[in-house]
PDB file of N, CA and C in Angstrom:
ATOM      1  N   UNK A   1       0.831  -1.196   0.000  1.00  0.00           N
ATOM      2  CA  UNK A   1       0.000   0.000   0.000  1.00  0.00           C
ATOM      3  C   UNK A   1       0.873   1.256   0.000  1.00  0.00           C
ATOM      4  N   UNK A   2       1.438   1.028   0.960  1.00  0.00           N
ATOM      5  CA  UNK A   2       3.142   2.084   0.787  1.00  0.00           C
ATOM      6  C   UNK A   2       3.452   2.669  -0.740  1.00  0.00           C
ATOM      7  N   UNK A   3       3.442   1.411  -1.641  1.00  0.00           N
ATOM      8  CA  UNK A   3       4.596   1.285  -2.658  1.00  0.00           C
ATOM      9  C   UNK A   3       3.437   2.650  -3.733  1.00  0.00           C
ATOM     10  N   UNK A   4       2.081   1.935  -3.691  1.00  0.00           N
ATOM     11  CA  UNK A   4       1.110   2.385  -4.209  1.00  0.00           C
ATOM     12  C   UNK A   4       0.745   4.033  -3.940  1.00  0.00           C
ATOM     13  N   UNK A   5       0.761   4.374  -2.804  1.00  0.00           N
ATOM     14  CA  UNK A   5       0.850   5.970  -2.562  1.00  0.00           C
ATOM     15  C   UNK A   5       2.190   6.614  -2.686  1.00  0.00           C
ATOM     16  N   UNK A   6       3.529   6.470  -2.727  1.00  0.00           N
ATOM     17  CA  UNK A   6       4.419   6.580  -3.518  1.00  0.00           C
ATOM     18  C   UNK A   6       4.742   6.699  -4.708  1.00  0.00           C
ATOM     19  N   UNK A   7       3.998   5.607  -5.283  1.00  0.00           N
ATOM     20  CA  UNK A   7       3.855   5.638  -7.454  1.00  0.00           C
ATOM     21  C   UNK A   7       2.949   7.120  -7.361  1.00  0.00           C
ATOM     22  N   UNK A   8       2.099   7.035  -6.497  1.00  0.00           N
ATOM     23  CA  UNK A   8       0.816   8.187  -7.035  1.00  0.00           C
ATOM     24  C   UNK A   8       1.423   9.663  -6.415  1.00  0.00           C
ATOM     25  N   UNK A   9       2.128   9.279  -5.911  1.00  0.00           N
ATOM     26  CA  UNK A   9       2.950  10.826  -5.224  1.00  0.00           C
ATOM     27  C   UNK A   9       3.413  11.496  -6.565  1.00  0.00           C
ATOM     28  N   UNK A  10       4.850  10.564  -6.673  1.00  0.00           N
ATOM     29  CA  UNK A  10       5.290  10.517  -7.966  1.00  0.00           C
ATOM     30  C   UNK A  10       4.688  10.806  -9.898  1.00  0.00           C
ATOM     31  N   UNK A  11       3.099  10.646  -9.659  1.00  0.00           N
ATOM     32  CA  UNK A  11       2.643  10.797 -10.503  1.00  0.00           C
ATOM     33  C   UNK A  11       2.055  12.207 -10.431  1.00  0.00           C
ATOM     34  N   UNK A  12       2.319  12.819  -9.307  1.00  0.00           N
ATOM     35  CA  UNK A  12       1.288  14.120  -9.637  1.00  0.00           C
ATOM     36  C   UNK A  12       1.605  15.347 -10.298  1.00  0.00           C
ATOM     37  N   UNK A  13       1.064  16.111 -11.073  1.00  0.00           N
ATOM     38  CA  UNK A  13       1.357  16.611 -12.072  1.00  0.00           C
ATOM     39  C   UNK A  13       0.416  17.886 -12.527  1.00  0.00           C
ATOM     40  N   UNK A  14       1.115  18.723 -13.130  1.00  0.00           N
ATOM     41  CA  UNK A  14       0.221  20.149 -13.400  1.00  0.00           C
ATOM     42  C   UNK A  14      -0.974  19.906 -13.838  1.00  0.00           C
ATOM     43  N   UNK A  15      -2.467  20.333 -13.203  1.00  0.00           N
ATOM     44  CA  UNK A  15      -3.560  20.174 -13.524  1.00  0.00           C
ATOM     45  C   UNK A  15      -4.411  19.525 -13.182  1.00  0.00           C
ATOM     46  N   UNK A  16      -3.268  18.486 -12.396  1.00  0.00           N
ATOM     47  CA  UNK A  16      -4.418  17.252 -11.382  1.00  0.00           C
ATOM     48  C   UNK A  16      -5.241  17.443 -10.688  1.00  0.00           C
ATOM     49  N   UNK A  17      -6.479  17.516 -10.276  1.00  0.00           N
ATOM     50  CA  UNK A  17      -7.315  17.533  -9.124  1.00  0.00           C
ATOM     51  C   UNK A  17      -6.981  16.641  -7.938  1.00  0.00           C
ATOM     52  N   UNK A  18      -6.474  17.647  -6.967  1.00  0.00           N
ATOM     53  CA  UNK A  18      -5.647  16.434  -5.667  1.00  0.00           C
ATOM     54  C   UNK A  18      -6.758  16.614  -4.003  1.00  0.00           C
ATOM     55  N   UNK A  19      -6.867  16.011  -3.209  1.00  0.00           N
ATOM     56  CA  UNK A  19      -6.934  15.885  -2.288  1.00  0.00           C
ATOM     57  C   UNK A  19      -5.972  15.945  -1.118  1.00  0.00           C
ATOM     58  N   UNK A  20      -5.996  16.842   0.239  1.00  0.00           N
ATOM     59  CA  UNK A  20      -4.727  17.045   0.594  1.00  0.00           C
ATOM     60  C   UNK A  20      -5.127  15.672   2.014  1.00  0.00           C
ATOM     61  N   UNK A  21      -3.838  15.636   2.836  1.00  0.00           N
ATOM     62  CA  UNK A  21      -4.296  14.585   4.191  1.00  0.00           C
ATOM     63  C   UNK A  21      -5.444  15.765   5.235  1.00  0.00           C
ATOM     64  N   UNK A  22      -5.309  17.106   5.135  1.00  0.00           N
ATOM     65  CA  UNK A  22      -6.350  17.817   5.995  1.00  0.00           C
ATOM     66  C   UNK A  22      -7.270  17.933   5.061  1.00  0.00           C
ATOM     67  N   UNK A  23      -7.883  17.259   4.002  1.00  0.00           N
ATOM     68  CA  UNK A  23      -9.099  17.222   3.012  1.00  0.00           C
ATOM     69  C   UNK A  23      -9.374  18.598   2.755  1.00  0.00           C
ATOM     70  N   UNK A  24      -8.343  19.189   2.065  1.00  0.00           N
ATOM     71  CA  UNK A  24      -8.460  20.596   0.785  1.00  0.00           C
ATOM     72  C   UNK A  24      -8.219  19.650  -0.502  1.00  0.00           C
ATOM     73  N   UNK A  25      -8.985  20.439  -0.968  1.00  0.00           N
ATOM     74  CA  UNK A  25      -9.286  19.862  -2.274  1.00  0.00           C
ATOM     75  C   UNK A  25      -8.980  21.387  -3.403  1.00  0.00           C
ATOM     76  N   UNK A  26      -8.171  20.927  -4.778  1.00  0.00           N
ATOM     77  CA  UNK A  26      -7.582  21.554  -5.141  1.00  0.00           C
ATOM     78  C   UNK A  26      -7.131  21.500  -6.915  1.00  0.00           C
ATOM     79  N   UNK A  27      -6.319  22.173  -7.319  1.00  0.00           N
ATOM     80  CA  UNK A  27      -5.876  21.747  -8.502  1.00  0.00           C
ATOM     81  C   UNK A  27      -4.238  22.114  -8.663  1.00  0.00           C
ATOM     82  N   UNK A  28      -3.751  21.386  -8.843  1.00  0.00           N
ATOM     83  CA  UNK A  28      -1.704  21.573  -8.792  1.00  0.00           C
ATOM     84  C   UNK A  28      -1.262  22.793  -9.876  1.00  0.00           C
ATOM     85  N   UNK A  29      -0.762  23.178  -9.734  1.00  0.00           N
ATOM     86  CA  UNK A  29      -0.405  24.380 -10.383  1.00  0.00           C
ATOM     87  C   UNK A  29       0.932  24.639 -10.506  1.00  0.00           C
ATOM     88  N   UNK A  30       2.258  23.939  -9.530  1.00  0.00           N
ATOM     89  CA  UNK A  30       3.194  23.580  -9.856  1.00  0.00           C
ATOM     90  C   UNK A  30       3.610  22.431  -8.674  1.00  0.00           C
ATOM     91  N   UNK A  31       4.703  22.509  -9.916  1.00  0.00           N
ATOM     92  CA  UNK A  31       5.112  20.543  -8.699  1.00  0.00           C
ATOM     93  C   UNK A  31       7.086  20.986  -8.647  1.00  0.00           C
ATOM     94  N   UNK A  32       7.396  20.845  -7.537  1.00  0.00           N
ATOM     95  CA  UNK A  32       8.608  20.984  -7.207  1.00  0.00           C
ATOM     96  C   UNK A  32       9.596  19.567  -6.769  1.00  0.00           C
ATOM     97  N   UNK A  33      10.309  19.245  -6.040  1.00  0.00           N
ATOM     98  CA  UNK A  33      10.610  17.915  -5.296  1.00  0.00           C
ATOM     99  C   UNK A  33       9.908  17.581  -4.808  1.00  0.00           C
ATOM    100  N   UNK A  34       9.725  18.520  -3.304  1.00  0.00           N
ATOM    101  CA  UNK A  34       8.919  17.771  -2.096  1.00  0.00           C
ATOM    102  C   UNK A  34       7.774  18.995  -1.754  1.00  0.00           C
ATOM    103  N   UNK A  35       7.438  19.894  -2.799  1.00  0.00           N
ATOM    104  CA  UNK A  35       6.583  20.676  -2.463  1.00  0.00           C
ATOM    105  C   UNK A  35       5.635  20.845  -3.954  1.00  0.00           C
ATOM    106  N   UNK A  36       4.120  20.972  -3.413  1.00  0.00           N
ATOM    107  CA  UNK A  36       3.525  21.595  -4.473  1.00  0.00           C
ATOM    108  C   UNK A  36       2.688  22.650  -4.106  1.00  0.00           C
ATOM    109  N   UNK A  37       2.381  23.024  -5.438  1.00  0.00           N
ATOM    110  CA  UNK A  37       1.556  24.345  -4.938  1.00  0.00           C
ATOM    111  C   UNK A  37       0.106  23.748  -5.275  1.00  0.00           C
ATOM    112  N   UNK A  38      -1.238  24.321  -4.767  1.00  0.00           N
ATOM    113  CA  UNK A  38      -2.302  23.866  -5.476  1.00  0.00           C
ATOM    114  C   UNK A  38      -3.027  25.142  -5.198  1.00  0.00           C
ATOM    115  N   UNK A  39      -3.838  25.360  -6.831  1.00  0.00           N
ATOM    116  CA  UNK A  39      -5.340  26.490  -6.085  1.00  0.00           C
ATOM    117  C   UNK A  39      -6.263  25.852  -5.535  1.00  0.00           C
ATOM    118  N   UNK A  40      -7.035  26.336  -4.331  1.00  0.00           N
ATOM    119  CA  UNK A  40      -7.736  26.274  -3.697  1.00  0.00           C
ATOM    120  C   UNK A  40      -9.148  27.027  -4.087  1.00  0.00           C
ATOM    121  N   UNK A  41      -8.964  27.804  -4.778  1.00  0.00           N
ATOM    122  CA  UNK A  41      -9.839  29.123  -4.829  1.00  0.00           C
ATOM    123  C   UNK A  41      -9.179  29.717  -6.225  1.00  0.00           C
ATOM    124  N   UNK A  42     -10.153  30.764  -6.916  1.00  0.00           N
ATOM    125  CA  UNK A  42      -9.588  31.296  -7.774  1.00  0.00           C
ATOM    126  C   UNK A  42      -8.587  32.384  -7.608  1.00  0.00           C
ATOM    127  N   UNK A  43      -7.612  32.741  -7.671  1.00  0.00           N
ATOM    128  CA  UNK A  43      -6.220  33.289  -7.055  1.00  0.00           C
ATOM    129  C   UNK A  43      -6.059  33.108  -5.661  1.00  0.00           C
ATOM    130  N   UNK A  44      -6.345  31.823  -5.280  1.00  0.00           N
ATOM    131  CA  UNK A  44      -5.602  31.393  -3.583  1.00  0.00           C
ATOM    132  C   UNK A  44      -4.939  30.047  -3.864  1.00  0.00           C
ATOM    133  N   UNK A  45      -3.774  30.543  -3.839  1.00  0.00           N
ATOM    134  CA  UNK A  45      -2.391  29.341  -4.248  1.00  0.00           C
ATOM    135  C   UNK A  45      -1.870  28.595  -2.932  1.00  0.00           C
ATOM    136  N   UNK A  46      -1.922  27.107  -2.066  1.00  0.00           N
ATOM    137  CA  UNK A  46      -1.140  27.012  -1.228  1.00  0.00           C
ATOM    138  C   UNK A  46       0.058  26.177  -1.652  1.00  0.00           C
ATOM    139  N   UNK A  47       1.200  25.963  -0.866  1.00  0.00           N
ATOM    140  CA  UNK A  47       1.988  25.219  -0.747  1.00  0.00           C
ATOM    141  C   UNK A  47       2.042  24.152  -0.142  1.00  0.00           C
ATOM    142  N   UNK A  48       2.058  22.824  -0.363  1.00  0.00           N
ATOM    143  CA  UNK A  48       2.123  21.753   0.589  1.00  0.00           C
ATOM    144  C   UNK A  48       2.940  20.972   0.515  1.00  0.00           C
ATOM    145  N   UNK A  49       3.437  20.319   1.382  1.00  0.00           N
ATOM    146  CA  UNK A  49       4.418  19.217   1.227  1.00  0.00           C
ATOM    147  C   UNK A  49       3.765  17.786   0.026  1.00  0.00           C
ATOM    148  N   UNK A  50       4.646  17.078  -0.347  1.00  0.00           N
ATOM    149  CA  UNK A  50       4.657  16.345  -1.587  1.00  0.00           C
ATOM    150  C   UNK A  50       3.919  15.314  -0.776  1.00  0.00           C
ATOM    151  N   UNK A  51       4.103  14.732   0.622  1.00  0.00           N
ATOM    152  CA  UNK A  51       3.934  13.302   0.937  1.00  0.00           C
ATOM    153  C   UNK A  51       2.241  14.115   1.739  1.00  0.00           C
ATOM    154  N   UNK A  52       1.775  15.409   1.348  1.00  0.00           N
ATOM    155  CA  UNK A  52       0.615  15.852   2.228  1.00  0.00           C
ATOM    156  C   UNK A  52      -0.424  15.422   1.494  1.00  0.00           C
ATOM    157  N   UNK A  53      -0.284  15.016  -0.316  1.00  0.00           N
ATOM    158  CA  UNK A  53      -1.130  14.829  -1.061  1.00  0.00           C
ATOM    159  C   UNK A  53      -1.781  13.365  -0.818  1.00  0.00           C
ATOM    160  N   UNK A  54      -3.020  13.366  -0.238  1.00  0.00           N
ATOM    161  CA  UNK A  54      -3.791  12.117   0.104  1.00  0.00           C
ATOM    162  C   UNK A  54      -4.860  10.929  -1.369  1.00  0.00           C
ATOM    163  N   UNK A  55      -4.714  11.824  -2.241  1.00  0.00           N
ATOM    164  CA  UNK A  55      -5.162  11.272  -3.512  1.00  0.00           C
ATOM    165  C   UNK A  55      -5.184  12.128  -4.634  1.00  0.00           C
ATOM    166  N   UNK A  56      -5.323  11.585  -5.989  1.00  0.00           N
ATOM    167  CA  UNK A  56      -5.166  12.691  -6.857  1.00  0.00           C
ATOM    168  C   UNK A  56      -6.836  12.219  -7.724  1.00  0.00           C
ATOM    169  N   UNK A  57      -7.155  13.192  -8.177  1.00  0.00           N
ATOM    170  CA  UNK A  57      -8.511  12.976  -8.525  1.00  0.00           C
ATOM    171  C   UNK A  57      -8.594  13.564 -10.349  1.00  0.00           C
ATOM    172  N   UNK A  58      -7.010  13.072 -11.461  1.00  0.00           N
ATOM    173  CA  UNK A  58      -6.753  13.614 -12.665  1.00  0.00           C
ATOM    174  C   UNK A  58      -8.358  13.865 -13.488  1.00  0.00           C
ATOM    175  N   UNK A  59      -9.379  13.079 -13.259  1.00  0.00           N
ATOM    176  CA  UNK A  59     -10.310  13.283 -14.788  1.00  0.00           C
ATOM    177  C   UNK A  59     -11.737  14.734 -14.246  1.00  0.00           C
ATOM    178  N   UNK A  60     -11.200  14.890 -12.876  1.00  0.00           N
ATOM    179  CA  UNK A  60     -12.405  15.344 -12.087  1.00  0.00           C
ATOM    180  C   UNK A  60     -12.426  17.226 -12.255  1.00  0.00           C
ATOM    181  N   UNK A  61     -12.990  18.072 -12.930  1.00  0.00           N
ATOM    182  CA  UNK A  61     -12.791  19.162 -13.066  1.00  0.00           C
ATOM    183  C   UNK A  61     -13.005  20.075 -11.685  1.00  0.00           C
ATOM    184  N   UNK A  62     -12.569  21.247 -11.371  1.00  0.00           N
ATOM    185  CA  UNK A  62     -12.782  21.787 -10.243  1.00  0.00           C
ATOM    186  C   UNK A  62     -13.639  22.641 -10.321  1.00  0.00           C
ATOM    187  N   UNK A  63     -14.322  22.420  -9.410  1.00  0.00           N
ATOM    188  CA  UNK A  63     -15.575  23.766  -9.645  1.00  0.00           C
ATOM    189  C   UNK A  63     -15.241  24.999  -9.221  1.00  0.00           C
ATOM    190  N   UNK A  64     -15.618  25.848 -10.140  1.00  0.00           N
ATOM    191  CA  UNK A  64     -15.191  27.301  -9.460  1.00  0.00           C
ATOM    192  C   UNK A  64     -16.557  28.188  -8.935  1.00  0.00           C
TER     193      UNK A  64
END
């Protein structure tokens, strides 16, 4: 299960719809090593750590 949230860490990527571990929900906007950014809101950008992302949700559009 480890190996599996690791591949999906690894997979996340500009545009994804992600889920964070404190359940913000979001869209990636940039991806660094161990940090990404995601909007939250329309011009509210956060930063989170890479291992904070609890799922990625790629086909799911964000509502604004």
């Amino acid at each position: 299960r480890m190996k599996e949230h690791k591949a999906m860490l690894d997979s996340v990527k500009r545009g994804d719809e992600v889920v964070t571990s404190g359940g913000l929900i979001g869209r990636v906007t940039e991806v660094k090593d161990d940090e990404i950014s995601v909007e939250i809101a329309k011009d509210v950008k956060i930063r989170v750590r890479r291992d904070a992302i609890a799922s990625i949700n790629s086909n799911s559009p964000v509502k604004e």
